[in-house]
C-alpha atoms as a PDB file:
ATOM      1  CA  UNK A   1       5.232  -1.029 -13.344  1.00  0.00           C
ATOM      2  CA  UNK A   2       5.787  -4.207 -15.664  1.00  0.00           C
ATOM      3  CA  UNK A   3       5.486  -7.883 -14.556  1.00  0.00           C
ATOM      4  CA  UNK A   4       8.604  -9.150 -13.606  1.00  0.00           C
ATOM      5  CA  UNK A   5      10.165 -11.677 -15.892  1.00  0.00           C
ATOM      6  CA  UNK A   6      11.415 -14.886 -13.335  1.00  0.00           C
ATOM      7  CA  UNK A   7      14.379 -15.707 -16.098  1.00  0.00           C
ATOM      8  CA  UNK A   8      15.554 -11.755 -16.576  1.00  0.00           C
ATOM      9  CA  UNK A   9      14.556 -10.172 -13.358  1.00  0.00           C
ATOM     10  CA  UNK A  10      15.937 -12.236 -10.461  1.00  0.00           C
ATOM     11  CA  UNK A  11      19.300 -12.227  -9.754  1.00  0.00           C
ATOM     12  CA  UNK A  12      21.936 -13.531  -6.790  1.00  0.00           C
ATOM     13  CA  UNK A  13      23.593 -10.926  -5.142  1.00  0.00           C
ATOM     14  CA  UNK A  14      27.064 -11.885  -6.479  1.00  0.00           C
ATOM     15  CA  UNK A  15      25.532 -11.286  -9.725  1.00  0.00           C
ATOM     16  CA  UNK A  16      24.503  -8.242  -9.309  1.00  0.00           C
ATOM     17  CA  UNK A  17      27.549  -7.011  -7.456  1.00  0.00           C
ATOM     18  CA  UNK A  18      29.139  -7.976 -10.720  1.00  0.00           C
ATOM     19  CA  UNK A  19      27.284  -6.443 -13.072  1.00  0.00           C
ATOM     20  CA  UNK A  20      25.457  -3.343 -11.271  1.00  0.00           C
ATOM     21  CA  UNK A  21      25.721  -0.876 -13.673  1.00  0.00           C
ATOM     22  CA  UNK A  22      23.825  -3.337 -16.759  1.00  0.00           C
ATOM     23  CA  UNK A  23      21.723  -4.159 -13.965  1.00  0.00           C
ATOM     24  CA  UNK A  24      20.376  -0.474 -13.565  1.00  0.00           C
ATOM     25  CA  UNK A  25      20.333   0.352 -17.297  1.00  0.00           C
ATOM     26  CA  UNK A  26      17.472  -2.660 -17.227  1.00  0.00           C
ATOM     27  CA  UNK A  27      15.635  -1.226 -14.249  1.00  0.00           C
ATOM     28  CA  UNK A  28      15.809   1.810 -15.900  1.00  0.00           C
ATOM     29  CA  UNK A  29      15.127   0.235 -19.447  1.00  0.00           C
ATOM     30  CA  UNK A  30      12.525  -1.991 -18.725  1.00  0.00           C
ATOM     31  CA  UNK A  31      10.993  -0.148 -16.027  1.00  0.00           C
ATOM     32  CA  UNK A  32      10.898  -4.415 -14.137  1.00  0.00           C
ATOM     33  CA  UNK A  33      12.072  -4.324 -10.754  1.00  0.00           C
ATOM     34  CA  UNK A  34      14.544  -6.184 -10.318  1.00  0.00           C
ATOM     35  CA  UNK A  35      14.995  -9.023  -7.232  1.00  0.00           C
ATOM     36  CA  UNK A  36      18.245  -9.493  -5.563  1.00  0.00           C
ATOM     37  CA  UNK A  37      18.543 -12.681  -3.768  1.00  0.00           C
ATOM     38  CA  UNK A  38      20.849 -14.128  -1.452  1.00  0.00           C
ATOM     39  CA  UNK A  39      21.985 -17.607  -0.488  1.00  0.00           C
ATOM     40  CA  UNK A  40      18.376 -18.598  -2.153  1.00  0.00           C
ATOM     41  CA  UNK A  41      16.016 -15.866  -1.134  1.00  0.00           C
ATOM     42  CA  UNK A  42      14.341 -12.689  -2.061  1.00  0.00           C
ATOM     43  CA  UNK A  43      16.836  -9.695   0.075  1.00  0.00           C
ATOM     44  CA  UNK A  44      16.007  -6.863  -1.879  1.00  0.00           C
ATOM     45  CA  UNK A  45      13.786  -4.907  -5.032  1.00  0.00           C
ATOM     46  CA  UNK A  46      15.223  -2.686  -7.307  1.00  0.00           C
ATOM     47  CA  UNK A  47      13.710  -0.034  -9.128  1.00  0.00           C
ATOM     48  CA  UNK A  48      13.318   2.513 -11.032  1.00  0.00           C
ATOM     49  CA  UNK A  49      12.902   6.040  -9.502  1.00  0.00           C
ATOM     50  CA  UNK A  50      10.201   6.895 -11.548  1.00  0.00           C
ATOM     51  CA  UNK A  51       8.709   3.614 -10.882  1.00  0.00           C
ATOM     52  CA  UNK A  52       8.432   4.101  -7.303  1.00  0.00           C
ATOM     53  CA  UNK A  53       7.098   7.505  -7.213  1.00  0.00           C
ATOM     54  CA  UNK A  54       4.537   6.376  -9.169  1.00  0.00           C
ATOM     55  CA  UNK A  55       3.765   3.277  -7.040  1.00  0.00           C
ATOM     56  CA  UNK A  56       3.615   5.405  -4.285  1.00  0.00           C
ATOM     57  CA  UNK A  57       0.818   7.819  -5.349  1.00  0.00           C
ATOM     58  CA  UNK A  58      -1.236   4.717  -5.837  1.00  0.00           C
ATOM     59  CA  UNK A  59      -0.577   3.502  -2.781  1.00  0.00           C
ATOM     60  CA  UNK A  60      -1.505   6.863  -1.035  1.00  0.00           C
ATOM     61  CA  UNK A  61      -4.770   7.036  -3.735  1.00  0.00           C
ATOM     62  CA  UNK A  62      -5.577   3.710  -2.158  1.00  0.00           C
ATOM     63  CA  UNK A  63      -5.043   4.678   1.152  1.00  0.00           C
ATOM     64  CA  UNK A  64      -7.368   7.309   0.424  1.00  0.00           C
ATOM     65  CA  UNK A  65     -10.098   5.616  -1.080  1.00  0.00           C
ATOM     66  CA  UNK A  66      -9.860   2.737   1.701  1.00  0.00           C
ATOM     67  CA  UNK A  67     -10.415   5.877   4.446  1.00  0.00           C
ATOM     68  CA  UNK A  68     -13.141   7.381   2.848  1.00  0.00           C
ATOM     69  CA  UNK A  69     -15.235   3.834   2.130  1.00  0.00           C
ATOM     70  CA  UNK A  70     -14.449   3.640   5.758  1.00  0.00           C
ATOM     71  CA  UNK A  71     -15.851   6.887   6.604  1.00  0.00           C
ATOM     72  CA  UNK A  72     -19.022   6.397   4.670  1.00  0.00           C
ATOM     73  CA  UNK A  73     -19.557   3.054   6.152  1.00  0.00           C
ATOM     74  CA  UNK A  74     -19.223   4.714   9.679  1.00  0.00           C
ATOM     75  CA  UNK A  75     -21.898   7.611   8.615  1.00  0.00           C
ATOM     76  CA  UNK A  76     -19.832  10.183   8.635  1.00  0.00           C
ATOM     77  CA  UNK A  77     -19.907  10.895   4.687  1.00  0.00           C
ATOM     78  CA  UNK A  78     -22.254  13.625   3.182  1.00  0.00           C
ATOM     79  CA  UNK A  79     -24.220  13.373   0.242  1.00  0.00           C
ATOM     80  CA  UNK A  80     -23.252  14.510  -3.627  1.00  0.00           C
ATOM     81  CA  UNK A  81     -25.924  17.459  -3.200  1.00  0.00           C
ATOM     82  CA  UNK A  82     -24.252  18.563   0.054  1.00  0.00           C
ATOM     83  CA  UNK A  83     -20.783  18.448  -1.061  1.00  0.00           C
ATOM     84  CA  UNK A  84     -21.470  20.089  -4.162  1.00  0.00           C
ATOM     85  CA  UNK A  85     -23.125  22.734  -2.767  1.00  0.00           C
ATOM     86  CA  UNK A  86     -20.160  23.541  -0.474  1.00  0.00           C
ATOM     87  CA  UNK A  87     -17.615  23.322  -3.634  1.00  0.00           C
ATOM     88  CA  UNK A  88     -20.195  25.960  -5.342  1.00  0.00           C
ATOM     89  CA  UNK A  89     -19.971  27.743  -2.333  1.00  0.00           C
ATOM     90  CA  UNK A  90     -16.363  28.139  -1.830  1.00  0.00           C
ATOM     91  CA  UNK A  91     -15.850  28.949  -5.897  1.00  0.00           C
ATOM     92  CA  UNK A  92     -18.655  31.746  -5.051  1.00  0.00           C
ATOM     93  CA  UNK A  93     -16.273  33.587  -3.142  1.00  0.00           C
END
């Protein structure tokens, strides 16, 4: 996802009642989220569909690397030699 640009990316929300459909050609164009305010403050993030599903599989890679860090810490990893020999193992069969 791109860096948001404060004088093209944040708009009121009679703003972008008024001009929705530009306002998702730019999301879609730029591939900026786009921040909706109202009376002042941040109400809501558009973005692009693509966008998202990508900013989701990071978050769930991070979500994954945080639990396993977290698992190693605790003792419960295994070491490279172990794990590889059970990948070998299972591609054996």
């Amino acid at each position: 996802m791109q860096r948001i640009k404060i004088s093209q990316d944040i708009r009121s929300m009679s703003e972008f009642r008024s001009g929705i459909a530009s306002f998702m050609k730019q999301v879609h164009d730029t591939k900026r989220p786009l921040i909706i305010t109202q009376h002042g403050k941040g109400a809501a993030v558009l973005l692009d569909v693509n966008e998202y599903e990508l900013m989701q599989e990071k978050i769930e890679l991070l979500q994954d690397l945080q639990l396993s860090m977290s698992q190693i810490n605790n003792g419960e990893g295994i070491s490279h030699q172990n794990a590889k020999d059970m990948v070998l193992k299972k591609l054996a069969k």
